[in-house]
C-alpha atoms as a PDB file:
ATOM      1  CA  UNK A   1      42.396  -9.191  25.354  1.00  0.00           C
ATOM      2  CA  UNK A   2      42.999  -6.176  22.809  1.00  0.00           C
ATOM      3  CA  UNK A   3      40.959  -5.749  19.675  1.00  0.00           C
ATOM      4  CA  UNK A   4      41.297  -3.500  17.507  1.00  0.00           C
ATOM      5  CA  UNK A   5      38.302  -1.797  17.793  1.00  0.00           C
ATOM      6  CA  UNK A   6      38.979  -0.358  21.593  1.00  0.00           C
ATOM      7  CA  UNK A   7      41.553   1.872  20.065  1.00  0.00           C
ATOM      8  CA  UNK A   8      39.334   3.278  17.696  1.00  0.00           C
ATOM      9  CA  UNK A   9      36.623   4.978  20.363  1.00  0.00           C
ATOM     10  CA  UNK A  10      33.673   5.897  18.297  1.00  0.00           C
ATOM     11  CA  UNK A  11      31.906   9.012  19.909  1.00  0.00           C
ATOM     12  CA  UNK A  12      28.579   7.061  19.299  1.00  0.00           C
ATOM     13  CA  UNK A  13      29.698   4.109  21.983  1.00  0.00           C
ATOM     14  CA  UNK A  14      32.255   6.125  24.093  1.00  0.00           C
ATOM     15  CA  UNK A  15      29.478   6.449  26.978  1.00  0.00           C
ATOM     16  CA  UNK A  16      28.353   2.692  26.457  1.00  0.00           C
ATOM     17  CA  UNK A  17      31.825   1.228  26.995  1.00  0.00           C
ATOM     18  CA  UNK A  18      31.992   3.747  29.954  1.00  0.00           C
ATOM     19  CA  UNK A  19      29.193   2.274  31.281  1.00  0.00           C
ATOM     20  CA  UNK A  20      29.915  -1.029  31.138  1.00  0.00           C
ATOM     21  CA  UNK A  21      32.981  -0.796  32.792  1.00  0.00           C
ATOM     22  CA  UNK A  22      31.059   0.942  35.607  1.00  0.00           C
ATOM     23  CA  UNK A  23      27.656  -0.522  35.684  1.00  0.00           C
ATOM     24  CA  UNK A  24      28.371  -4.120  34.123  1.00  0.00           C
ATOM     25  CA  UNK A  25      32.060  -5.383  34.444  1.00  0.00           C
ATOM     26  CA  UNK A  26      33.578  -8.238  33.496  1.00  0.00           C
ATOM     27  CA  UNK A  27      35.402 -10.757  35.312  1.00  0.00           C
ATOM     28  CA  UNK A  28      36.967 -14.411  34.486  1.00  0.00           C
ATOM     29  CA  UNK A  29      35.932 -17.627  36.029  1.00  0.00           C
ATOM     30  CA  UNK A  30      38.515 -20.375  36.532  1.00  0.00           C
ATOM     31  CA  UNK A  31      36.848 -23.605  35.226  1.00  0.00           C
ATOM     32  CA  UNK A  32      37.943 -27.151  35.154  1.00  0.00           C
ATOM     33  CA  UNK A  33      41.020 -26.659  32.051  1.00  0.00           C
ATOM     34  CA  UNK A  34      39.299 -23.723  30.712  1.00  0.00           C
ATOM     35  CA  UNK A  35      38.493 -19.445  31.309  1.00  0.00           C
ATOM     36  CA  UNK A  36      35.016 -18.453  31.336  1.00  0.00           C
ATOM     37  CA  UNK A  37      34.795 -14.439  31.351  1.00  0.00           C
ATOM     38  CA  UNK A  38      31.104 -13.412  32.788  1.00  0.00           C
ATOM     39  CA  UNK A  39      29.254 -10.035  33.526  1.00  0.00           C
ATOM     40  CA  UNK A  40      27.474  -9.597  36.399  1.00  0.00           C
ATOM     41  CA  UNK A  41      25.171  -6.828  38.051  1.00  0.00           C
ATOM     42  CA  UNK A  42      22.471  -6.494  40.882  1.00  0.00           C
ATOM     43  CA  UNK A  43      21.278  -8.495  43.455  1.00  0.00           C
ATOM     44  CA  UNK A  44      17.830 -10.932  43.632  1.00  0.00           C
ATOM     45  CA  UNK A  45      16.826 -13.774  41.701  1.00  0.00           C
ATOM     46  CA  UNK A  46      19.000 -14.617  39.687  1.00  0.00           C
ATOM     47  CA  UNK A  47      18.603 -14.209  35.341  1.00  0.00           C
ATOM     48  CA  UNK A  48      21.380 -15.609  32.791  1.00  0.00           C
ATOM     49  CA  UNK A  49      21.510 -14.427  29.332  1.00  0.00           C
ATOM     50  CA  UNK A  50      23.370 -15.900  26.581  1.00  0.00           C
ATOM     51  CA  UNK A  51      24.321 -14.102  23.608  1.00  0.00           C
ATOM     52  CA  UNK A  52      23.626 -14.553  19.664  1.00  0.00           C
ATOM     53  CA  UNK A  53      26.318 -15.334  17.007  1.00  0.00           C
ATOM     54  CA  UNK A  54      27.533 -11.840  16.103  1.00  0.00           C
ATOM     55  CA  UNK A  55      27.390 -10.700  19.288  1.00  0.00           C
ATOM     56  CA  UNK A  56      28.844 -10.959  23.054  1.00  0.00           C
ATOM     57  CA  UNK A  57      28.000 -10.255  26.694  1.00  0.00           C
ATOM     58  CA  UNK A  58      28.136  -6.748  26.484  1.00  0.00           C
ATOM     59  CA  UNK A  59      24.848  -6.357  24.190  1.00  0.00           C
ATOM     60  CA  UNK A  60      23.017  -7.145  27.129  1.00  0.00           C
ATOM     61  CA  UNK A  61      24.395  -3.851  28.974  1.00  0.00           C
ATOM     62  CA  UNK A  62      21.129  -1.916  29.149  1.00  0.00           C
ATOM     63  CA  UNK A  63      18.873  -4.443  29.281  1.00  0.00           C
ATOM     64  CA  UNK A  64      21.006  -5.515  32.549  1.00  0.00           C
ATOM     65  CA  UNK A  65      21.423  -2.065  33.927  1.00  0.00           C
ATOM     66  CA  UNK A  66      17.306  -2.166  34.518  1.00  0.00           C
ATOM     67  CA  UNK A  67      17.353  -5.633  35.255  1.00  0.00           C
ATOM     68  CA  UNK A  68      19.930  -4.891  37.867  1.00  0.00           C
ATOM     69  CA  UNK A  69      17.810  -2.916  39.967  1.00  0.00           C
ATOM     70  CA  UNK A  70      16.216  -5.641  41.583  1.00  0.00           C
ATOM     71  CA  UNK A  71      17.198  -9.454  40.287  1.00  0.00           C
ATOM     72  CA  UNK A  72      21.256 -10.631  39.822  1.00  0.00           C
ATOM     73  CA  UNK A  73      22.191 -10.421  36.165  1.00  0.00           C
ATOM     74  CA  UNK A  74      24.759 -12.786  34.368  1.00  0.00           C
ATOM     75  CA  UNK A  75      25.408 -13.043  30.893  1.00  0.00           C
ATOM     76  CA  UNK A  76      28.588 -14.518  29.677  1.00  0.00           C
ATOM     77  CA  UNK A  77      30.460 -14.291  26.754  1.00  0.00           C
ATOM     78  CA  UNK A  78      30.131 -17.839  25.101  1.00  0.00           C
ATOM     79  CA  UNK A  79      33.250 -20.298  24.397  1.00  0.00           C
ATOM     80  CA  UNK A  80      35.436 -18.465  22.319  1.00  0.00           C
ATOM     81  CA  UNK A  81      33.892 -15.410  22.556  1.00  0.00           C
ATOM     82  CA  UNK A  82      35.433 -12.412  24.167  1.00  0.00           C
ATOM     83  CA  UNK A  83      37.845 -14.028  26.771  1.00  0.00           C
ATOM     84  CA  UNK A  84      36.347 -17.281  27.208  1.00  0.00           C
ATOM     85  CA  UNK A  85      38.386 -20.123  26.131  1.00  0.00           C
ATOM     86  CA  UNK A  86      36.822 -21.882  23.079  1.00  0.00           C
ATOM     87  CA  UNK A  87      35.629 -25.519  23.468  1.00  0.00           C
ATOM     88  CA  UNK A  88      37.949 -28.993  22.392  1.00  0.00           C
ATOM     89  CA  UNK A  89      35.911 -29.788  20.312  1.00  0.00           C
ATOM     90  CA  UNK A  90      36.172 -28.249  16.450  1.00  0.00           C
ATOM     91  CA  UNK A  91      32.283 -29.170  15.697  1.00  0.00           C
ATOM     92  CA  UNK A  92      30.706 -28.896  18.746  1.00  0.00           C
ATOM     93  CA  UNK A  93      27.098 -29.379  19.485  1.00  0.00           C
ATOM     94  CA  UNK A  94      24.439 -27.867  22.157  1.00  0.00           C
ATOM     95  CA  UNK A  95      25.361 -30.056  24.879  1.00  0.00           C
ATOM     96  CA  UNK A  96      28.975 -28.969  24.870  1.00  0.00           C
ATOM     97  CA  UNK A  97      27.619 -25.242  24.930  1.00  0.00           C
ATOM     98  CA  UNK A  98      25.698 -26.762  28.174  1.00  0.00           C
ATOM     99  CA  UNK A  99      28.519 -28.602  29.889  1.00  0.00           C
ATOM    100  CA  UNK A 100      30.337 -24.866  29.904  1.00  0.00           C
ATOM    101  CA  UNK A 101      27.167 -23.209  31.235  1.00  0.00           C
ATOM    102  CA  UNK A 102      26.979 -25.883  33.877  1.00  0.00           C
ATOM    103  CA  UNK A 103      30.026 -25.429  35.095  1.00  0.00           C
ATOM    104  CA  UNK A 104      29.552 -21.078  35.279  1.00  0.00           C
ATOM    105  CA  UNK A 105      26.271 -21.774  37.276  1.00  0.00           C
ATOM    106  CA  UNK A 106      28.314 -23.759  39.569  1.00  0.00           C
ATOM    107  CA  UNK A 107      31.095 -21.345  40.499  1.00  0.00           C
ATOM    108  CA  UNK A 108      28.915 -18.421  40.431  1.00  0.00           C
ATOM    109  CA  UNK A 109      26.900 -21.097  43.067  1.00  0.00           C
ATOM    110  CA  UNK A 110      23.257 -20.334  40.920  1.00  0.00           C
ATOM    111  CA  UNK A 111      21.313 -23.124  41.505  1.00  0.00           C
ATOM    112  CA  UNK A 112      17.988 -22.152  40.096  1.00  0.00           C
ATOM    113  CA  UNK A 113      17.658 -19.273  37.403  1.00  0.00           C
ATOM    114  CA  UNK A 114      15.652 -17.436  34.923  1.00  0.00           C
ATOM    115  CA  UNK A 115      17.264 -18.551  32.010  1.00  0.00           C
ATOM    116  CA  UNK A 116      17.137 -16.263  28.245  1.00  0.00           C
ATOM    117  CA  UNK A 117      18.864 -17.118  25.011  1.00  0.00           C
ATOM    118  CA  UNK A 118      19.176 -14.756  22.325  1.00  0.00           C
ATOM    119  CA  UNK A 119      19.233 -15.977  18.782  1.00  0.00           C
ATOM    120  CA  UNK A 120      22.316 -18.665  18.538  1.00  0.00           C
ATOM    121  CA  UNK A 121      21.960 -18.373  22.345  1.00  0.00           C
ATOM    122  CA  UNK A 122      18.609 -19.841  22.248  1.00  0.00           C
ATOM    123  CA  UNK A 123      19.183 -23.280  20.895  1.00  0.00           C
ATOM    124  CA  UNK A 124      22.219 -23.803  23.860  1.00  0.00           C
ATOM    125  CA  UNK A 125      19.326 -22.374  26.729  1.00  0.00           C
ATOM    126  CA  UNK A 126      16.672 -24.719  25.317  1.00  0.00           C
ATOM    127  CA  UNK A 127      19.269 -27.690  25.001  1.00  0.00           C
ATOM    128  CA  UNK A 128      20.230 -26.830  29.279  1.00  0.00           C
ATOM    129  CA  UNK A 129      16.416 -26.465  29.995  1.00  0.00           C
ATOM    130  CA  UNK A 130      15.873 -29.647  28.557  1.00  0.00           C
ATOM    131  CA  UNK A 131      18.871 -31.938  30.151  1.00  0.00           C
ATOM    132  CA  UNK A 132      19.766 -33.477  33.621  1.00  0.00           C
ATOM    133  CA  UNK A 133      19.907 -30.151  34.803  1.00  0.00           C
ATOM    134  CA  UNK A 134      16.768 -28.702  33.787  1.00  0.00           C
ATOM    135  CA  UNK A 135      15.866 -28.477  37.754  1.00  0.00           C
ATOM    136  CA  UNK A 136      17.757 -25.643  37.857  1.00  0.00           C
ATOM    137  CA  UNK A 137      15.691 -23.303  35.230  1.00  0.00           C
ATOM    138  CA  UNK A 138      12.500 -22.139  36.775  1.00  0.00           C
ATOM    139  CA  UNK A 139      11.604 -20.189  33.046  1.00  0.00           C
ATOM    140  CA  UNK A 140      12.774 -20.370  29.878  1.00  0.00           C
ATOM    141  CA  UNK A 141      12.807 -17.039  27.790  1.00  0.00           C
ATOM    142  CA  UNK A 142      13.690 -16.929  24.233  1.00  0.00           C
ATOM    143  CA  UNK A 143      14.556 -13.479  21.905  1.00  0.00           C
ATOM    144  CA  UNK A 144      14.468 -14.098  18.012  1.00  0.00           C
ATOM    145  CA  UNK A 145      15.879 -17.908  18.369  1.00  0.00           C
ATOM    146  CA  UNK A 146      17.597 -19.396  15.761  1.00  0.00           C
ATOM    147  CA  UNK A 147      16.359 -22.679  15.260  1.00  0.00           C
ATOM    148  CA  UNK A 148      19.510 -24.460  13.460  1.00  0.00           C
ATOM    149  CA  UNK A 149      19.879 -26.556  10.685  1.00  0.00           C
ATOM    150  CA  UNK A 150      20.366 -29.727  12.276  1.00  0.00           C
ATOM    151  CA  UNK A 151      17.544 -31.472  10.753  1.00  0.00           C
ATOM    152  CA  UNK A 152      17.796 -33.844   7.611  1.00  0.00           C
ATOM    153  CA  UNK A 153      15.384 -32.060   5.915  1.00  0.00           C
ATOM    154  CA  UNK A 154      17.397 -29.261   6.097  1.00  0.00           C
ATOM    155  CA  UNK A 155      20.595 -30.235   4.765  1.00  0.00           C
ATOM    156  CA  UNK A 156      20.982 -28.018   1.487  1.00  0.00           C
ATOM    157  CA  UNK A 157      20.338 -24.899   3.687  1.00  0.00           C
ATOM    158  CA  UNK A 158      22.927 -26.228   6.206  1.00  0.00           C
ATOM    159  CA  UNK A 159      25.436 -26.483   3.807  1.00  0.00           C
ATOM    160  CA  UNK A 160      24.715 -23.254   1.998  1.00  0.00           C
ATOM    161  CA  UNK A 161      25.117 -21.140   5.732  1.00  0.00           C
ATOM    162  CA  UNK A 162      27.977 -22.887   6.533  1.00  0.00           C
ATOM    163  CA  UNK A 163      29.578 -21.781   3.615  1.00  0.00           C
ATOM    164  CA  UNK A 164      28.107 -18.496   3.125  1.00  0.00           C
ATOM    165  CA  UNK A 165      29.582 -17.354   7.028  1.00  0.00           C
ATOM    166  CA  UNK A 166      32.889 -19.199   6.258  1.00  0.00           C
ATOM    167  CA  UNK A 167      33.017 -17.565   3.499  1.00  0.00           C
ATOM    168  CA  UNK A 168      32.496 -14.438   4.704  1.00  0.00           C
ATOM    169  CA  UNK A 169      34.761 -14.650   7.372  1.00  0.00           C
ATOM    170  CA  UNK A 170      37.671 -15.777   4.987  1.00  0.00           C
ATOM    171  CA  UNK A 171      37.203 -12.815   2.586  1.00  0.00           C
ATOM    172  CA  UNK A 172      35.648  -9.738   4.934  1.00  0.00           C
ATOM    173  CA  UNK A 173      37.307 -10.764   8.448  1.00  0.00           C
ATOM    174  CA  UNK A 174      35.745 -10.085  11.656  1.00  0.00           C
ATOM    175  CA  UNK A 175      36.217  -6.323  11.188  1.00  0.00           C
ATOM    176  CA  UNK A 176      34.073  -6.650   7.653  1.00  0.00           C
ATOM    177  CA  UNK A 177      32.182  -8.589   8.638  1.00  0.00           C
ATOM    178  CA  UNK A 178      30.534  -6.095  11.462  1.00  0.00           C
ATOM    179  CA  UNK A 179      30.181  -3.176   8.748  1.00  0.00           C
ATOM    180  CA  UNK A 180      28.434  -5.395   6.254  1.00  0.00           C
ATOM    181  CA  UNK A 181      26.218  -7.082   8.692  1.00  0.00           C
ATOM    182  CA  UNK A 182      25.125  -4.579  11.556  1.00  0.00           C
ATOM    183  CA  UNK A 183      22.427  -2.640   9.651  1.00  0.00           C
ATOM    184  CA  UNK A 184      20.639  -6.136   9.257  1.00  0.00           C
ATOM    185  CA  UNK A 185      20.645  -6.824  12.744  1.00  0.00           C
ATOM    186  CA  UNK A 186      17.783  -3.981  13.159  1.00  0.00           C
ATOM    187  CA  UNK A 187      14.898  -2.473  12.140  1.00  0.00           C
ATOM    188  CA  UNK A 188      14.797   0.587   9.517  1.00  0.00           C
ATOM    189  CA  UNK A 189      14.406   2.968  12.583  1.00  0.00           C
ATOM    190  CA  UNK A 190      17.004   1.853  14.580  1.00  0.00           C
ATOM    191  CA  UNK A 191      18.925   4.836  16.048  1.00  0.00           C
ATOM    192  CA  UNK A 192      22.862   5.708  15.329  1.00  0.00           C
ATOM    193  CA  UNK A 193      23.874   4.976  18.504  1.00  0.00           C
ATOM    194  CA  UNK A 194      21.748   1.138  18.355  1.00  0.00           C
ATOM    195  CA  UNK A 195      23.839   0.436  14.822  1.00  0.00           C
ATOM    196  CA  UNK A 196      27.131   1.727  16.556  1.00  0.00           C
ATOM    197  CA  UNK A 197      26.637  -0.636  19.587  1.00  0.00           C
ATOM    198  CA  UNK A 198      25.639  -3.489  17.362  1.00  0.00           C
ATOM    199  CA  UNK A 199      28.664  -2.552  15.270  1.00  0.00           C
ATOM    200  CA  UNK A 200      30.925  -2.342  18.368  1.00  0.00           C
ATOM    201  CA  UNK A 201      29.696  -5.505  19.937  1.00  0.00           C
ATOM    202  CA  UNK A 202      30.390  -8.018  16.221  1.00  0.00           C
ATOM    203  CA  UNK A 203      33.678  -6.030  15.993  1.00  0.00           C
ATOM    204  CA  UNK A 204      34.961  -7.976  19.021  1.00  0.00           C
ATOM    205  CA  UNK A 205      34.434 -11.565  17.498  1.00  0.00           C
ATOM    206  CA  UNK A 206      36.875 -14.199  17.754  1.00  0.00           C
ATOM    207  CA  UNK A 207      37.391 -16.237  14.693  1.00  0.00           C
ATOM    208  CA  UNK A 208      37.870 -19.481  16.830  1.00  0.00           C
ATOM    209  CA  UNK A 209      35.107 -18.739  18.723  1.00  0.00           C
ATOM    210  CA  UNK A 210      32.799 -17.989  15.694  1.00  0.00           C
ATOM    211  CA  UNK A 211      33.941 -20.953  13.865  1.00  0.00           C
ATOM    212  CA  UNK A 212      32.483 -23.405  16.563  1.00  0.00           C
ATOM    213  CA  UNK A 213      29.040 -21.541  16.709  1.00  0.00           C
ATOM    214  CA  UNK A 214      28.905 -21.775  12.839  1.00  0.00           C
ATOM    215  CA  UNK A 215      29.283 -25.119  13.665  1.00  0.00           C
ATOM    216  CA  UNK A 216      26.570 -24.945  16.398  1.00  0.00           C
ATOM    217  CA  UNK A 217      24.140 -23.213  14.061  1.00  0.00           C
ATOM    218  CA  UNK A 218      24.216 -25.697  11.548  1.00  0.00           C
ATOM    219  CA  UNK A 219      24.505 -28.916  13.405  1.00  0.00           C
ATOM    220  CA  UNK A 220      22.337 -28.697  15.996  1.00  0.00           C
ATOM    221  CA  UNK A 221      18.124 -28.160  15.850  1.00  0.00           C
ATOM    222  CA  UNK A 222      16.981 -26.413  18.974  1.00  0.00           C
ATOM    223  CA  UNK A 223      13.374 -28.655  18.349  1.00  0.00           C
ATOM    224  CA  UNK A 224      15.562 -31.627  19.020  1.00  0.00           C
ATOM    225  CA  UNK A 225      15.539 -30.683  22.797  1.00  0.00           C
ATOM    226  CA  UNK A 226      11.773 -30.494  23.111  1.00  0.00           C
ATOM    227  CA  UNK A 227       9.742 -31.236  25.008  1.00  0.00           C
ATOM    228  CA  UNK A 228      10.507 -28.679  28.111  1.00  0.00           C
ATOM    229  CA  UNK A 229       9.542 -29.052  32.084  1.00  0.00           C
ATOM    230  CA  UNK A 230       9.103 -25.219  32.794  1.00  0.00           C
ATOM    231  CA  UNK A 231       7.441 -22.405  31.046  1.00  0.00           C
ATOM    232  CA  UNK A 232       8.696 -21.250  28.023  1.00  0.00           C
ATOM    233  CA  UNK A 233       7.775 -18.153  26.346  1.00  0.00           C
ATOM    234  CA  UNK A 234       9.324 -16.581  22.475  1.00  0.00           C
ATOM    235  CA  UNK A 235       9.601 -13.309  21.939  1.00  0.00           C
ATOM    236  CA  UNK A 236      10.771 -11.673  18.303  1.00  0.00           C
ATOM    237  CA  UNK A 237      10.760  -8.161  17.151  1.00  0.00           C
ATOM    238  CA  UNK A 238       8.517  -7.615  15.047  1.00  0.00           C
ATOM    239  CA  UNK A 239      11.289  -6.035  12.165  1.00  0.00           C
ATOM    240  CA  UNK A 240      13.313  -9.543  12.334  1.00  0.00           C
ATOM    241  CA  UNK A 241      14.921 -10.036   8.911  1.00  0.00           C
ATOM    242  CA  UNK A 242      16.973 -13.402  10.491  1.00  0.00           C
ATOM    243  CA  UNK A 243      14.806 -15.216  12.307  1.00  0.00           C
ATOM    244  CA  UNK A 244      11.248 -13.435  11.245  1.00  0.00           C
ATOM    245  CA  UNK A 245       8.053 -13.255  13.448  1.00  0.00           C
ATOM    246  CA  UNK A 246       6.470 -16.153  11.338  1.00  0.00           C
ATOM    247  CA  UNK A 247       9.188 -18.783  12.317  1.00  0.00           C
ATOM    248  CA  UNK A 248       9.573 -17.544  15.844  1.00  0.00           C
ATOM    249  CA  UNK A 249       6.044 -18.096  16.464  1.00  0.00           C
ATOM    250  CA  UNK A 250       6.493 -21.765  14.709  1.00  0.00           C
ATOM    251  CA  UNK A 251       8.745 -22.215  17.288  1.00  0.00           C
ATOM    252  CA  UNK A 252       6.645 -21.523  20.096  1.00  0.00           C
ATOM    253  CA  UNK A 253       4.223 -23.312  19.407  1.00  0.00           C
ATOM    254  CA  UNK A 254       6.000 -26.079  19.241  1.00  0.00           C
ATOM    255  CA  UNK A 255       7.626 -25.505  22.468  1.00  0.00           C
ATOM    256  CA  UNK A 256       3.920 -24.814  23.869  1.00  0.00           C
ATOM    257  CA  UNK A 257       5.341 -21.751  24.508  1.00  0.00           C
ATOM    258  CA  UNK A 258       3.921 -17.974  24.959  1.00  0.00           C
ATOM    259  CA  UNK A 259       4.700 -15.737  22.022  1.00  0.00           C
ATOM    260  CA  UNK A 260       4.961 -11.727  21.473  1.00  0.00           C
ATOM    261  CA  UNK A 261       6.635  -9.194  19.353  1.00  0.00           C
ATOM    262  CA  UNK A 262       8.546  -6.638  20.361  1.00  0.00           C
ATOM    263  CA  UNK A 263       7.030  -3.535  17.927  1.00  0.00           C
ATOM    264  CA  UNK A 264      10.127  -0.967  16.357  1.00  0.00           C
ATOM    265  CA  UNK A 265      13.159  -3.450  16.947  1.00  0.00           C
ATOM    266  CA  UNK A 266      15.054  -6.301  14.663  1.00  0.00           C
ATOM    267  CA  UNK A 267      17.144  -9.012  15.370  1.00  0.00           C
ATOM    268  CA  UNK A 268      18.928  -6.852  17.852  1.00  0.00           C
ATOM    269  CA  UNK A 269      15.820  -5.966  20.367  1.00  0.00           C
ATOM    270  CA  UNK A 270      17.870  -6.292  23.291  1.00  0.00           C
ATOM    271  CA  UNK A 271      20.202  -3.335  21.799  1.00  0.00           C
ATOM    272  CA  UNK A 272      17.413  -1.467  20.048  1.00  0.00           C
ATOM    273  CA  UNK A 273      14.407  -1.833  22.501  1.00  0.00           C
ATOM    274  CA  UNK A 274      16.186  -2.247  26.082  1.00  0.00           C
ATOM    275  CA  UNK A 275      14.080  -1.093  27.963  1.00  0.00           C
ATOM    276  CA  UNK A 276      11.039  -3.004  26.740  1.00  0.00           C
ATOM    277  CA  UNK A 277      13.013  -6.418  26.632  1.00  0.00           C
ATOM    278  CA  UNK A 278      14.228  -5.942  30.627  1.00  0.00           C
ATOM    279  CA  UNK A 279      10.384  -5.753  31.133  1.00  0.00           C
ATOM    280  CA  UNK A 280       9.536  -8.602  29.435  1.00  0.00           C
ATOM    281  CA  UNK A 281      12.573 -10.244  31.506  1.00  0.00           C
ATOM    282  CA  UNK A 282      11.274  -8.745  34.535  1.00  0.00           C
ATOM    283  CA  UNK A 283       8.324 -10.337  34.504  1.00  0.00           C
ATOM    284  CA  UNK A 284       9.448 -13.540  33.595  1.00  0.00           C
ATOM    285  CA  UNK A 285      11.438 -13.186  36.747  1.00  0.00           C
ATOM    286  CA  UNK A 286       8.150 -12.568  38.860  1.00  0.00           C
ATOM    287  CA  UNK A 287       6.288 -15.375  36.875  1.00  0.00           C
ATOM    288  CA  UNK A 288       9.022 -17.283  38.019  1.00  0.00           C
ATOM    289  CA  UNK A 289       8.149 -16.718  41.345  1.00  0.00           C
ATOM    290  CA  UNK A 290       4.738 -16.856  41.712  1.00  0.00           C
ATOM    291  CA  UNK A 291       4.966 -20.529  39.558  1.00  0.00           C
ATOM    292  CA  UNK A 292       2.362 -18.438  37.208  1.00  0.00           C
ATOM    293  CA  UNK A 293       2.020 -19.115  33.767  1.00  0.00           C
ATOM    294  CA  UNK A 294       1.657 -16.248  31.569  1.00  0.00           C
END
C-alpha cells in the first residue's frame, strides 16, 4: 500500500526507512478471511509488541534492532493499520483485537511469548494475558498504557474523546493530524530525527483502521481484564503528557504490577529512548526465563 508520505522522503527518516527495509521487514500473514502484515527480526525467545493509536509496527524499529540480537521480535501492525485488514466489526472491543492476535501467534507457530503493549496496544495485551489463552504469555510488559474509557463512571470523558479524534480526523485528515499531534507524543528534548519518525510513523494511518481503535479506546477499560496469571510490570516516561506517570502507576498497582519511568522520553519512549526501552524488554525476556519476579 502507497501513502503519500513515502514519496515525500524526509532527509530526517531517509536512513530509518532504509533500515527497516533491511533490518526489520515486513511481510503479510494469510489469516482465516483476513491479511495480517507483521515485522519480524532475530532469533530466541520470542517478544510481541503491539503498537499505540497514532502509530504502527515500524515505531518499534530500534527498539527491535537491539532486541534482535538475541530474542525473535514481532510486532504487527494492528487491524486496519498499515496493511492489515481492519476487523467486521465497526465498534469493536479488546477481545476482537485478541481473536486477530491469536490467530498471528498461531501462523507464526509462537506458543509462549513475552508479550508488550504500547499505549492503545496495552489494553488489547492485557485483555490476551487475561483470556483462555493467557498460557501462552510468560510476562506482561506495558509502555504508557492507555487505560480506556470503558467504565460508567467515565462516560462524559468517553464521549468528549470520541468526538474530539473524530473530529479531528474529519477536519485535519490523517496527514494533519500527524503535524498537529507529533510534538505531543514526546518530551521537550526530544531530538529532530525522534519528532520526524513519530511524524513519519502517524502519517501512515488508515482512517478505517483508526476509526475502530477510537472505538477501542473508548469502549473498552483495560482494568476490566484484571486480575492477571503472570507478571506484569508498567513502565511510563517520565515526560508523558497522554497517559502521565501518576495514572500509569495507578495502573500498576492495580495490576500488582512493577512500575518505572523511563527519565528524558514522552509518550513515544520506544522512538525517543530505544535503547533504554529494549533493555527494559530484555530483561523482561530473561525474567521470563528464570520465572523471576522483578
Amino acid at each position: 500500500m502507497l501513502h503519500a508520505i513515502d514519496t515525500l522522503v524526509p532527509p530526517l527518516t531517509a536512513d530509518l526507512q532504509a533500515q527497516l527495509a533491511l533490518h526489520f521487514p515486513q511481510r503479510t500473514l494469510e489469516l482465516a478471511g483476513a491479511r495480517q502484515a507483521v515485522r519480524e527480526c532475530g532469533a530466541g525467545p520470542a517478544i510481541v509488541l503491539l503498537h499505540g493509536i497514532g502509530s504502527g509496527s515500524a515505531s518499534w524499529l530500534q527498539v527491535a534492532q537491539e532486541l534482535g540480537q538475541s530474542a525473535r521480535v514481532i510486532a504487527w501492525d494492528a487491524p486496519g493499520y498499515g496493511d492489515s485488514t481492519p476487523l467486521r466489526a465497526l465498534a469493536p472491543d479488546a477481545s476482537d483485537y485478541a481473536e486477530r492476535l491469536l490467530q498471528m501467534l498461531d501462523a507464526l507457530d509462537i506458543q509462549r511469548c513475552v508479550l508488550v503493549g504500547h499505549s492503545l496496544g496495552a489494553i488489547t495485551a492485557t485483555a490476551f494475558a487475561s483470556g483462555v489463552h493467557q498460557q501462552r504469555i510468560s510476562r506482561l510488559v506495558l509502555i504508557s498504557p492507555a487505560q480506556g474509557y470503558g467504565h460508567p463512571s467515565r462516560a462524559l470523558q468517553r464521549q468528549e474523546v470520541r468526538n474530539k479524534r473524530l473530529r479531528a480526523l474529519d477536519q485535519l485528515g490523517i496527514q494533519g493530524m500527524a503535524e498537529q499531534r507529533s510534538a505531543y507524543m514526546l518530551s521537550p528534548h526530544a531530538s529532530p530525527k525522534a519528532h520526524a519518525w513519530v511524524q513519519w510513523n502517524m502519517a501512515r494511518l488508515n482512517p478505517e483502521g483508526y476509526r475502530q481503535a477510537i472505538e477501542l479506546l473508548c469502549g473498552d477499560d483495560l482494568l476490566r481484564h484484571a486480575p492477571l496469571s503472570m507478571p506484569c510490570e508498567v513502565h511510563c516516561g517520565e515526560a508523558d503528557r497522554i497517559t502521565a506517570p501518576e495514572s500509569c502507576l495507578t495502573l500498576a498497582k492495580a495490576l500488582c504490577g512493577t512500575f518505572n519511568l523511563i527519565a528524558d522520553a514522552g509518550h513515544a519512549s520506544p522512538i525517543e529512548q530505544p535503547c533504554v526501552v529494549a533493555g527494559r524488554l530484555a530483561c523482561a525476556i530473561k525474567e521470563s526465563l528464570t520465572g523471576a519476579s522483578l
